[in-house]
C-alpha atoms as a PDB file:
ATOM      1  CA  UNK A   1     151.658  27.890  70.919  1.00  0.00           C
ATOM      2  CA  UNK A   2     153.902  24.666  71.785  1.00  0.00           C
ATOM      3  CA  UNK A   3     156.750  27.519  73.020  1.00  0.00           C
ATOM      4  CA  UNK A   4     153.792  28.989  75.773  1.00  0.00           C
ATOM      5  CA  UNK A   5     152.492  25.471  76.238  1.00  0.00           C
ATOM      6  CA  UNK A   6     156.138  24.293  77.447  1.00  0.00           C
ATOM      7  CA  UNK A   7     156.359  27.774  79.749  1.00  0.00           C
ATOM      8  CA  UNK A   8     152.913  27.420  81.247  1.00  0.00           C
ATOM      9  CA  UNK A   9     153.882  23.492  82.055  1.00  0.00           C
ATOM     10  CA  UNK A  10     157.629  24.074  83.904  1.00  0.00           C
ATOM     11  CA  UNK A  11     155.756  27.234  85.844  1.00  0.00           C
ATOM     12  CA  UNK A  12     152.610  24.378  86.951  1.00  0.00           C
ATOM     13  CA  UNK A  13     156.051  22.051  88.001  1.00  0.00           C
ATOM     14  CA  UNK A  14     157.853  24.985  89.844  1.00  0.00           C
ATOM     15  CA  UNK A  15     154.929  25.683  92.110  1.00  0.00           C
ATOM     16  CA  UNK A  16     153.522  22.040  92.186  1.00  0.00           C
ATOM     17  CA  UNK A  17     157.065  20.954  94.257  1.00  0.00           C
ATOM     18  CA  UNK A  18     157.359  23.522  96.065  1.00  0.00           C
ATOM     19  CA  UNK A  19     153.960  22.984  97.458  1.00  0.00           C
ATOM     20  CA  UNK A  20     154.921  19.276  98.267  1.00  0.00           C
ATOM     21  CA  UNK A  21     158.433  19.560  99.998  1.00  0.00           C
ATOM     22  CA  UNK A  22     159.133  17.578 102.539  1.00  0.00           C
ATOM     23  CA  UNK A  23     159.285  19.532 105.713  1.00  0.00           C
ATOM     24  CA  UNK A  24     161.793  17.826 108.126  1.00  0.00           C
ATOM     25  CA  UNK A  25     160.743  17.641 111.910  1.00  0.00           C
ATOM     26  CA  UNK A  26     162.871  20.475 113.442  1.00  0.00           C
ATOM     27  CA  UNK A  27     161.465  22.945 110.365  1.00  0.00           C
ATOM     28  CA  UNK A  28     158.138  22.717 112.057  1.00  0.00           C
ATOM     29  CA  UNK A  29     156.092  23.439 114.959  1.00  0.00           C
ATOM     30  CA  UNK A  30     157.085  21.255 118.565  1.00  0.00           C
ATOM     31  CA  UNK A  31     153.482  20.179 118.710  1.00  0.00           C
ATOM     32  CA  UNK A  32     153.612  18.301 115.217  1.00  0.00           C
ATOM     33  CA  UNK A  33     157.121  16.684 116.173  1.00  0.00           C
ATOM     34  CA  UNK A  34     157.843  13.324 117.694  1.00  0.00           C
ATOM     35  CA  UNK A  35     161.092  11.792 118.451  1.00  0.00           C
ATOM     36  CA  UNK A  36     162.110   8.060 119.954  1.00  0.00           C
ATOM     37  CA  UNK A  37     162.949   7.509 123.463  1.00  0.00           C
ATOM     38  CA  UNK A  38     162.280   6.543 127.153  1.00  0.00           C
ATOM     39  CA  UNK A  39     159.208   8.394 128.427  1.00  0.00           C
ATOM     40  CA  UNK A  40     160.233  10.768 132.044  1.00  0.00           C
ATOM     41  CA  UNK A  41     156.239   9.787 132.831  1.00  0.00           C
ATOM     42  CA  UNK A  42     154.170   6.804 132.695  1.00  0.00           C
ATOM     43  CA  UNK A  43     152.222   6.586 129.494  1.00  0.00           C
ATOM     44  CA  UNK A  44     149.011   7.233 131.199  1.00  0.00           C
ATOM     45  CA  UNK A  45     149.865  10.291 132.633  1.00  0.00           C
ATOM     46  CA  UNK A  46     150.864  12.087 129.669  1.00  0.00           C
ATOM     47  CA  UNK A  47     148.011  15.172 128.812  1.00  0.00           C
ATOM     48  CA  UNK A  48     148.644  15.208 125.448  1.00  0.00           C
ATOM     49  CA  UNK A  49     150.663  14.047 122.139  1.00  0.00           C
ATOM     50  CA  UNK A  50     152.671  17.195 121.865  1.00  0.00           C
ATOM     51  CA  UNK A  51     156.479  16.852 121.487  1.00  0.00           C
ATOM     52  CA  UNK A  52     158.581  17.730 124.595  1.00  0.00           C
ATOM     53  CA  UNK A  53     161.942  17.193 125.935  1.00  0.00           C
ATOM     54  CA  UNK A  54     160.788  14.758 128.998  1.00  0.00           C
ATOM     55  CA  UNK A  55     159.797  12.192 126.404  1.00  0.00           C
ATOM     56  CA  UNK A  56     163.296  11.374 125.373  1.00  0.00           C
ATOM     57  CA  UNK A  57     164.844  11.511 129.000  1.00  0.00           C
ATOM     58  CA  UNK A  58     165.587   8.231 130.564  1.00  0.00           C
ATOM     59  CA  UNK A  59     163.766   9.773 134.410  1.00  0.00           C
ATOM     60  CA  UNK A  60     161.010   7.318 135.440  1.00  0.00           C
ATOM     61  CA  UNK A  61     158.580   8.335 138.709  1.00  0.00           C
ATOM     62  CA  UNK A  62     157.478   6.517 141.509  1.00  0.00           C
ATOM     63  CA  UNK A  63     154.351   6.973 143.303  1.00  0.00           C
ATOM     64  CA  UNK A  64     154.765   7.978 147.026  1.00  0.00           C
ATOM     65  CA  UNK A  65     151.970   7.088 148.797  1.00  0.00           C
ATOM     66  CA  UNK A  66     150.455   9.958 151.766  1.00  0.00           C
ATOM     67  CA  UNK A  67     151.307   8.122 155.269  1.00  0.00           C
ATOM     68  CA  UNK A  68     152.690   8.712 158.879  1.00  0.00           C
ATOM     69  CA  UNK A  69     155.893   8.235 159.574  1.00  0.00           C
ATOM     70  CA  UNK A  70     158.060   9.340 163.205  1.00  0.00           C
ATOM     71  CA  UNK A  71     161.374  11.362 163.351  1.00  0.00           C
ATOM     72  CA  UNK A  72     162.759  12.117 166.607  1.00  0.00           C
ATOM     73  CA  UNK A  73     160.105  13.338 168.832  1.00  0.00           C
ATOM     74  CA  UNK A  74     157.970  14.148 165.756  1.00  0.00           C
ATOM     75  CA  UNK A  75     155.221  12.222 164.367  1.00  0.00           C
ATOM     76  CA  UNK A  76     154.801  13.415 160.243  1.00  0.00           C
ATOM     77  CA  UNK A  77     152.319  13.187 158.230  1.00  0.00           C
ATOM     78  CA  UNK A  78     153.311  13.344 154.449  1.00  0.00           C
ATOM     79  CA  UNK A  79     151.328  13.835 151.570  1.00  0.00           C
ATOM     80  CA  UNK A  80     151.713  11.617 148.098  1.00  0.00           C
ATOM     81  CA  UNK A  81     154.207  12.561 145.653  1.00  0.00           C
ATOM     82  CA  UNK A  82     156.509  11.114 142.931  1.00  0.00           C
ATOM     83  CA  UNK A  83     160.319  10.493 143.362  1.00  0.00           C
ATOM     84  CA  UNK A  84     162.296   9.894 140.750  1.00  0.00           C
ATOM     85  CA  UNK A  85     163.551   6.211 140.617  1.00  0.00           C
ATOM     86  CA  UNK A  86     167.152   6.822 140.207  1.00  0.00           C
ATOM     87  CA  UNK A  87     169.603   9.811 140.501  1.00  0.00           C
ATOM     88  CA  UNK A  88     169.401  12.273 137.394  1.00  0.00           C
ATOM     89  CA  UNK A  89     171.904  11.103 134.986  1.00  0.00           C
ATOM     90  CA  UNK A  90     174.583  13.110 133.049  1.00  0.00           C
ATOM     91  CA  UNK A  91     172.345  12.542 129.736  1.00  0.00           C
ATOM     92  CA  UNK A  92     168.990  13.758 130.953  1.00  0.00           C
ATOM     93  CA  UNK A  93     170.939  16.858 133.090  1.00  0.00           C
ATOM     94  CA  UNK A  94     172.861  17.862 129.627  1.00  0.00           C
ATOM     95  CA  UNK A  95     169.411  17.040 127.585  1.00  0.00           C
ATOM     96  CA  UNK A  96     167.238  19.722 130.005  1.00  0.00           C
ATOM     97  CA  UNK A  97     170.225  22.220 130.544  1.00  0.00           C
ATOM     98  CA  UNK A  98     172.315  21.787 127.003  1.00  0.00           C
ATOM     99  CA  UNK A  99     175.249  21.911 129.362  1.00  0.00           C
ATOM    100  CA  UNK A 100     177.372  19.453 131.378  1.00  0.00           C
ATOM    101  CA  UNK A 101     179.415  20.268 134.486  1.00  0.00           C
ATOM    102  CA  UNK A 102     182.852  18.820 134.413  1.00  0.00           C
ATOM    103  CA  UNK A 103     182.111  14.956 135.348  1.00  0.00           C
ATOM    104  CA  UNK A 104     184.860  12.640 137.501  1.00  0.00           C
ATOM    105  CA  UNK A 105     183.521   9.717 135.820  1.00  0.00           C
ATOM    106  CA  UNK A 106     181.533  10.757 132.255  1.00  0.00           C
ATOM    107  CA  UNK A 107     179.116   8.670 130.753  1.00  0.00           C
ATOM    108  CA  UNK A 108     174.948   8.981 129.736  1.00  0.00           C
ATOM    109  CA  UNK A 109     174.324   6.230 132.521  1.00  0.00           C
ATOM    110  CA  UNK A 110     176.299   7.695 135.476  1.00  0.00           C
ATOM    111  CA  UNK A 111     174.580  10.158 137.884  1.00  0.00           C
ATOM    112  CA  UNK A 112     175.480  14.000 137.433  1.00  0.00           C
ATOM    113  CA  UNK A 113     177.660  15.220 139.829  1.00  0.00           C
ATOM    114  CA  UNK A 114     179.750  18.192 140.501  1.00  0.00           C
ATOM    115  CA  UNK A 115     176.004  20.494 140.551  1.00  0.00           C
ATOM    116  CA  UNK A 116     175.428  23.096 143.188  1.00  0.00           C
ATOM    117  CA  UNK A 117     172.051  23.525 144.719  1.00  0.00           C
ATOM    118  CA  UNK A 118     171.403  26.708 142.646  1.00  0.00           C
ATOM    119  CA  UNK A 119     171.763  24.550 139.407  1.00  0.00           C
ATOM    120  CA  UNK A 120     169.687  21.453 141.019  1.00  0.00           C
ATOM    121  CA  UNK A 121     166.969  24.053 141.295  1.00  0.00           C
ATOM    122  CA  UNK A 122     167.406  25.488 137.847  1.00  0.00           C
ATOM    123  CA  UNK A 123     167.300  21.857 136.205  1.00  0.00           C
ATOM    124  CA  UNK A 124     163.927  21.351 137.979  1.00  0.00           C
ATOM    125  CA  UNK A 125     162.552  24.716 136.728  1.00  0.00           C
ATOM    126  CA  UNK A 126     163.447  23.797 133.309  1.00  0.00           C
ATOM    127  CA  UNK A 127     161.859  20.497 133.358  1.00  0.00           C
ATOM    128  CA  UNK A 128     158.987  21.771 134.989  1.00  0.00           C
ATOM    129  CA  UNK A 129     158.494  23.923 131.776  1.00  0.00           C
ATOM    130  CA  UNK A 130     158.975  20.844 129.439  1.00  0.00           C
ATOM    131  CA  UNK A 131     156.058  18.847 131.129  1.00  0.00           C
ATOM    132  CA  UNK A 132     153.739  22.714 131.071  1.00  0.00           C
ATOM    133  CA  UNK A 133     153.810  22.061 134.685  1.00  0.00           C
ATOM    134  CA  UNK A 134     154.477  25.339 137.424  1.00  0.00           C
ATOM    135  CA  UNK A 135     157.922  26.477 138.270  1.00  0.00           C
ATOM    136  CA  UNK A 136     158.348  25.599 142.560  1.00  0.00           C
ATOM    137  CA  UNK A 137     161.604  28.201 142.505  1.00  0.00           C
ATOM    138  CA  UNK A 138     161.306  31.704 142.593  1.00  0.00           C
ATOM    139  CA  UNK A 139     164.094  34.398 141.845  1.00  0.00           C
ATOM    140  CA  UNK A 140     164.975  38.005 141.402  1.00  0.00           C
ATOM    141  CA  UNK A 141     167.596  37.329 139.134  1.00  0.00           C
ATOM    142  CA  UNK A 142     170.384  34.782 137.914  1.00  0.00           C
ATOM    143  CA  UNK A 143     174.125  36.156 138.802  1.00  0.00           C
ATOM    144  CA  UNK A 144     177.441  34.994 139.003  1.00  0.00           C
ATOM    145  CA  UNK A 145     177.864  31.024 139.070  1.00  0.00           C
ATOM    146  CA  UNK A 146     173.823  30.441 138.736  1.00  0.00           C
ATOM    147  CA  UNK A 147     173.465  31.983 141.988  1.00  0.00           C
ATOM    148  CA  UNK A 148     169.506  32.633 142.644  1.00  0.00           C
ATOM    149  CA  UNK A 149     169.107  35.830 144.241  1.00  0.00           C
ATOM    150  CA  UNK A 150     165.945  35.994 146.761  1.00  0.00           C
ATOM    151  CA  UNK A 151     165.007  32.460 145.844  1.00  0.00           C
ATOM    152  CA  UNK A 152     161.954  30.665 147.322  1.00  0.00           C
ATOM    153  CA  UNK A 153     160.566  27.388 146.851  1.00  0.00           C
ATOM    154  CA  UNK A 154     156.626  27.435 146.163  1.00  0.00           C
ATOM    155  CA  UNK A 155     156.049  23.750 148.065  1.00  0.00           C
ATOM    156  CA  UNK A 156     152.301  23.005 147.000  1.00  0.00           C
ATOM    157  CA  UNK A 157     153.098  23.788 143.372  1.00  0.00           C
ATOM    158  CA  UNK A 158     152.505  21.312 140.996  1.00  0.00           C
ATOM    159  CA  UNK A 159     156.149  21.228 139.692  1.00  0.00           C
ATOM    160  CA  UNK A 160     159.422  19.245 139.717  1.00  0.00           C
ATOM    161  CA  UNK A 161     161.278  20.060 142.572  1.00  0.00           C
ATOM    162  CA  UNK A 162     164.116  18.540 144.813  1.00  0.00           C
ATOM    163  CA  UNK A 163     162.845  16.473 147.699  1.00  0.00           C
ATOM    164  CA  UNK A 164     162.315  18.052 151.138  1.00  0.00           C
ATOM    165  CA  UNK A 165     164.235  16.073 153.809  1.00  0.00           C
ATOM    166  CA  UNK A 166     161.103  15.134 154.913  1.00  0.00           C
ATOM    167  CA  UNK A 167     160.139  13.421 151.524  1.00  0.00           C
ATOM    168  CA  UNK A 168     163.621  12.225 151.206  1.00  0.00           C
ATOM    169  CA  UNK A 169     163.825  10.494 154.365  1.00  0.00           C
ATOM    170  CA  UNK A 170     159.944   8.976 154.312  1.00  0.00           C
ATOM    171  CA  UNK A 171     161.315   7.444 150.940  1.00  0.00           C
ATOM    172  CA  UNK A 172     164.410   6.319 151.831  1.00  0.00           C
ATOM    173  CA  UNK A 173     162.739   4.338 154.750  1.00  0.00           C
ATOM    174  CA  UNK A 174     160.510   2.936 152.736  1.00  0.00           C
ATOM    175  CA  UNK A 175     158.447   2.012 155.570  1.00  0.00           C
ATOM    176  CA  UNK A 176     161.688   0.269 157.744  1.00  0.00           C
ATOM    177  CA  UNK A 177     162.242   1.506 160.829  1.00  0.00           C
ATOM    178  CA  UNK A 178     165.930   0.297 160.611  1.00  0.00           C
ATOM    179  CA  UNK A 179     168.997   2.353 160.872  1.00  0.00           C
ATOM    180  CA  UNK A 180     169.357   1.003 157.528  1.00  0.00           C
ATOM    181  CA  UNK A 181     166.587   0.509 155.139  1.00  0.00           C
ATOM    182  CA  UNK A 182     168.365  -3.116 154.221  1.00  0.00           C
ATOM    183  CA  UNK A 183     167.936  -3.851 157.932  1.00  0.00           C
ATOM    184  CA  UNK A 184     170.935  -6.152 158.683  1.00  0.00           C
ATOM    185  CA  UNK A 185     171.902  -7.482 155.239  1.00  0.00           C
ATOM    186  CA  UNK A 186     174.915  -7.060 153.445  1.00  0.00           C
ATOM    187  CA  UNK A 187     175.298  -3.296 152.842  1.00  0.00           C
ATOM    188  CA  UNK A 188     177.447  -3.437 149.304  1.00  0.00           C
ATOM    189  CA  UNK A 189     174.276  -5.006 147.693  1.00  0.00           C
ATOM    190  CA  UNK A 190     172.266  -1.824 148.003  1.00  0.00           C
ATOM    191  CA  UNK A 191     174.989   0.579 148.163  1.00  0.00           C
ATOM    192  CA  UNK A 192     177.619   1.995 146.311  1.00  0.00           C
ATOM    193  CA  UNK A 193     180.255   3.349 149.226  1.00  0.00           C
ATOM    194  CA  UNK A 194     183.883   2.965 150.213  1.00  0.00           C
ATOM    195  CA  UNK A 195     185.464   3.401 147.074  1.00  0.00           C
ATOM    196  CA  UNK A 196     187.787   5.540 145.291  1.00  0.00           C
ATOM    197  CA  UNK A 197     187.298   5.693 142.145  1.00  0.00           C
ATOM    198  CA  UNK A 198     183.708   7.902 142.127  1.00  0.00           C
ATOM    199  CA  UNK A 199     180.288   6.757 141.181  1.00  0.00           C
ATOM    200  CA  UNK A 200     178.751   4.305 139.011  1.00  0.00           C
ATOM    201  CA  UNK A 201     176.313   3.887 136.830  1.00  0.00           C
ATOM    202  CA  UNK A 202     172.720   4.131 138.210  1.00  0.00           C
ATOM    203  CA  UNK A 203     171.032   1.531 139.308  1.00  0.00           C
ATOM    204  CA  UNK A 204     173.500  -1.873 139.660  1.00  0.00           C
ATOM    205  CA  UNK A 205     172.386  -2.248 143.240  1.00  0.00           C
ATOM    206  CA  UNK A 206     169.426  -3.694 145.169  1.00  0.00           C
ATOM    207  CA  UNK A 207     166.635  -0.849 145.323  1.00  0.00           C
ATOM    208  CA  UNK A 208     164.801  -0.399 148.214  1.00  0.00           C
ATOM    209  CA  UNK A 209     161.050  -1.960 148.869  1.00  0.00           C
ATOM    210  CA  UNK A 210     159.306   1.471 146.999  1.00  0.00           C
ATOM    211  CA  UNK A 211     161.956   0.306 144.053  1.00  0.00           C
ATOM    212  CA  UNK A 212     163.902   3.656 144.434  1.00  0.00           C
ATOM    213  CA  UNK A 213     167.508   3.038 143.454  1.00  0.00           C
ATOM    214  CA  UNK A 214     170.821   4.618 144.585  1.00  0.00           C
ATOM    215  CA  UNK A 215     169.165   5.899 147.927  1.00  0.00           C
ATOM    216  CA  UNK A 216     172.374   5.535 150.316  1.00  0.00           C
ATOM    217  CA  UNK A 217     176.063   5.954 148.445  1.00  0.00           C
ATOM    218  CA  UNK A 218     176.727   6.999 144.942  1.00  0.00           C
ATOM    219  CA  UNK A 219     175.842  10.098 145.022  1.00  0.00           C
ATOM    220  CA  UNK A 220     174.972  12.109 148.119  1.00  0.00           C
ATOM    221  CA  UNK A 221     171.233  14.128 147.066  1.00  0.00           C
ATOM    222  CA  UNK A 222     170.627  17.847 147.745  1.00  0.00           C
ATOM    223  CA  UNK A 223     167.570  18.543 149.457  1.00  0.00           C
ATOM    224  CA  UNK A 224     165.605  21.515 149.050  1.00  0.00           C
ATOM    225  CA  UNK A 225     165.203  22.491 152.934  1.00  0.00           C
ATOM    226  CA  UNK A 226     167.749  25.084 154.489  1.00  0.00           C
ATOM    227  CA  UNK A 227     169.596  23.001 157.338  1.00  0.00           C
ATOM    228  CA  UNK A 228     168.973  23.781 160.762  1.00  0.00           C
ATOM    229  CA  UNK A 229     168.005  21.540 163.865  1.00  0.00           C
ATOM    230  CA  UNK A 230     164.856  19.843 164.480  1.00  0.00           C
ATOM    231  CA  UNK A 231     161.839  21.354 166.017  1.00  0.00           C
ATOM    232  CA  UNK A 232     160.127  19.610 168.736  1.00  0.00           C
ATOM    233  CA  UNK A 233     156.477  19.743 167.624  1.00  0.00           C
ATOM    234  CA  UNK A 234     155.004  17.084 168.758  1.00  0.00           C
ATOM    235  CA  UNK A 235     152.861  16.872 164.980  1.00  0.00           C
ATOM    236  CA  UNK A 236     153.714  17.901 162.093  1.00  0.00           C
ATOM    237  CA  UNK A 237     152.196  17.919 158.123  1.00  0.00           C
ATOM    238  CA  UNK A 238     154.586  17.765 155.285  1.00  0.00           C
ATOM    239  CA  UNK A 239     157.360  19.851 156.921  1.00  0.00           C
ATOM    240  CA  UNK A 240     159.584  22.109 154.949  1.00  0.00           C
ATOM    241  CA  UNK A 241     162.689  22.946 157.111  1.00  0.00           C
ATOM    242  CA  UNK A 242     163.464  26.275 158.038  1.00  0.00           C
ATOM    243  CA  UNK A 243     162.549  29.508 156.446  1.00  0.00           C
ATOM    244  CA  UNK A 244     166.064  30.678 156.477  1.00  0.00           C
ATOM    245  CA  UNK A 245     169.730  30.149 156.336  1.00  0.00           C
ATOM    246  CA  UNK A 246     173.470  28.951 155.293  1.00  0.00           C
ATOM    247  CA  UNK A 247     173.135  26.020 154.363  1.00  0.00           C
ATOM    248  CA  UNK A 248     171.155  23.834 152.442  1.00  0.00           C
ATOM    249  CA  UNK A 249     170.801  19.518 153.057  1.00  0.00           C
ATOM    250  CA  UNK A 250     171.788  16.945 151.560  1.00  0.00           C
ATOM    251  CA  UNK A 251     171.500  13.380 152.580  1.00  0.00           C
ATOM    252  CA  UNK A 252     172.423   9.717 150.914  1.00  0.00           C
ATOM    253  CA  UNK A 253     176.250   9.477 151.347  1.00  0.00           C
ATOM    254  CA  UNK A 254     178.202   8.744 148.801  1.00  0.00           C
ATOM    255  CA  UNK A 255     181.086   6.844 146.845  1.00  0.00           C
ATOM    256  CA  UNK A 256     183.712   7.656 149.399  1.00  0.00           C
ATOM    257  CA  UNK A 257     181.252   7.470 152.747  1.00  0.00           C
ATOM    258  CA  UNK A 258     181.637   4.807 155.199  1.00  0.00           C
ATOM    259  CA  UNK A 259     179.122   2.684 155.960  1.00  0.00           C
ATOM    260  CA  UNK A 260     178.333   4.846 158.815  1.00  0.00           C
ATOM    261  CA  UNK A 261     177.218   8.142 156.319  1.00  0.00           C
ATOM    262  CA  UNK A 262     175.215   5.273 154.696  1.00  0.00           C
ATOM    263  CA  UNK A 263     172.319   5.236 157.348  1.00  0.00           C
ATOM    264  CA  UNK A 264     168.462   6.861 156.722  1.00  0.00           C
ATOM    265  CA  UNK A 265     168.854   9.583 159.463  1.00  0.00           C
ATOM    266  CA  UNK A 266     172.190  10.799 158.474  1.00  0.00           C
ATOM    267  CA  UNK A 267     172.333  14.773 157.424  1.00  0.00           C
ATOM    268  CA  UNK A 268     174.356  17.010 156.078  1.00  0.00           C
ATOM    269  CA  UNK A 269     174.429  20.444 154.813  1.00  0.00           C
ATOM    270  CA  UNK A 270     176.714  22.559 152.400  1.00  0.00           C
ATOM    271  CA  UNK A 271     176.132  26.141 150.746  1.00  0.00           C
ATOM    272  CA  UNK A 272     174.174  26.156 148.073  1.00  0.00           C
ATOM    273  CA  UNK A 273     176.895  27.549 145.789  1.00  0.00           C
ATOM    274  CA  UNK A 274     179.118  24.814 146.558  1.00  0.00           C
ATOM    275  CA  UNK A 275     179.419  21.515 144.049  1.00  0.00           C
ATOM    276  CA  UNK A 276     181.614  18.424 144.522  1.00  0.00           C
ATOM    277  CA  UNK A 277     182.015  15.126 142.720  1.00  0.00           C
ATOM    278  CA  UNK A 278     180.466  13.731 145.521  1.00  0.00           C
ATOM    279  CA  UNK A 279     176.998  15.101 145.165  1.00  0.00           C
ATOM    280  CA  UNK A 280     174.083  15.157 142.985  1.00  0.00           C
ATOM    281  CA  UNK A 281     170.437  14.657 142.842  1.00  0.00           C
ATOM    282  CA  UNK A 282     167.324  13.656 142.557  1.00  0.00           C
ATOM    283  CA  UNK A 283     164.154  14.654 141.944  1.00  0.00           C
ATOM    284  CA  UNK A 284     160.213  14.836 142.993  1.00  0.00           C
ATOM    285  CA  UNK A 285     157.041  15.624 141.291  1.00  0.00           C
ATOM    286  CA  UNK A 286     154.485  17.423 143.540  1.00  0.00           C
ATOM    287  CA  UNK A 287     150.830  17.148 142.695  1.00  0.00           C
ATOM    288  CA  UNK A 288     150.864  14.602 139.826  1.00  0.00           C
ATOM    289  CA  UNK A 289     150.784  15.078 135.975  1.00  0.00           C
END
């Protein structure tokens, strides 16, 4: 009796602990899991408690207000949007992608350079899908070097997207009409340009009036517009660019720009397969979380 007392007891033990165990966080479910770290959205605009990627990225959003704004002979009205605050960073790029370009200059803090418009696109996709938000870029398929075949941006979607020019520019401005959105002051407050080292860390300079950092020199920003000339319409609501060709824009300067390549109107274009250590990005949110 004591013998099948003893057995019953170590069986009631056996299945008793393995009923307990301690379950650690990446054995269960996303939605149950929580990890530490800066929040990619404000508190208050978070839909729910669930784990996801975005809360451990250091990307923080501006609000964009809707207003009018002129270019050329072109009088714009743009819709509200958020704009990330600062250039994505090497940490949140390799924390969305698990993958890092080869850097210039390497660290968590420093923007990510070296990305070609294709993979700009495909970060934004990705974190679209971390925050349950639409995808704004469409493709047949992924080939050689992260080349989108047939892409096309959905504009109005409510996703994570790279600016349009239009967007880019309104924020740059910040509401200046200036060739410069410091006006007249000293431009190596606001801007990192003329060196020759590469970039630096994100953020050590002046921001503009909307509090947008990094806007002019660092790192030049792609754009997700195709590059052609202006139109001359007279009026024009949240314009897109063309609906076709070579090149694709980006804008800022950079590092190694002169002053000149510093100023709010400045383009320029490259293929969208093409990445230098010049060039990175940053990103908008369309339609609010």
């Amino acid at each position: 009796m004591n013998f099948l007392k003893w057995v019953l007891l170590s069986l009631f033990s056996i299945i008793f602990a393995a009923c307990t165990a301690t379950v650690s966080p990446s054995d269960q479910e996303c939605d149950t899991c929580s990890l530490q770290g800066s929040s990619a959205v404000s508190s208050s605009s978070k839909s729910s408690s669930s784990f996801a990627l975005s809360d451990t990225l250091d990307l923080q959003w501006a609000s964009v207000a809707s207003g009018v704004w002129t270019r050329g002979v072109s009088t714009i009205a743009q819709s509200e949007f958020k704009i990330a605050t600062s250039e994505v960073t090497q940490a949140d790029y390799e924390a969305v992608m698990d993958t890092l370009p080869p850097q210039l200059v390497a660290g968590d803090s420093f923007p990510v350079a070296n990305v070609s418009w294709y993979e700009a696109a495909l970060f934004c996709n990705a974190l679209s899908k971390d925050l349950g938000l639409d995808t704004a870029y469409i493709y047949n398929t992924l080939s050689t070097g992260n080349v989108l075949v047939n892409v096309s941006v959905n504009y109005t979607a409510k996703a994570v997207r790279l600016p349009t020019e239009a967007e880019w520019e309104y924020a740059i401005r910040a509401g200046t009409t200036t060739v410069y959105y410091w006006g007249t002051k000293t431009a190596s407050n606001y801007a990192q340009y003329g060196l020759t080292g590469g970039y630096k860390k994100i953020a050590q300079k002046t921001p503009n009036a909307w509090s947008l950092y990094d806007m002019a020199g660092n790192v030049s920003e792609w754009c997700s517009d195709w590059y052609a000339a202006y139109g001359t319409d007279a009026k024009l609501t949240n314009p897109t660019g063309a609906s076709t060709g070579l090149k694709r824009v980006f804008r800022g300067g950079s590092w190694n720009s002169t002053a000149s390549g510093l100023a709010s109107s400045e383009r320029s274009s490259a293929i969208p397969e093409a990445a230098a250590n010049t060039r990175g990005f940053r990103v908008v949110l369309f339609g609010g979380i």
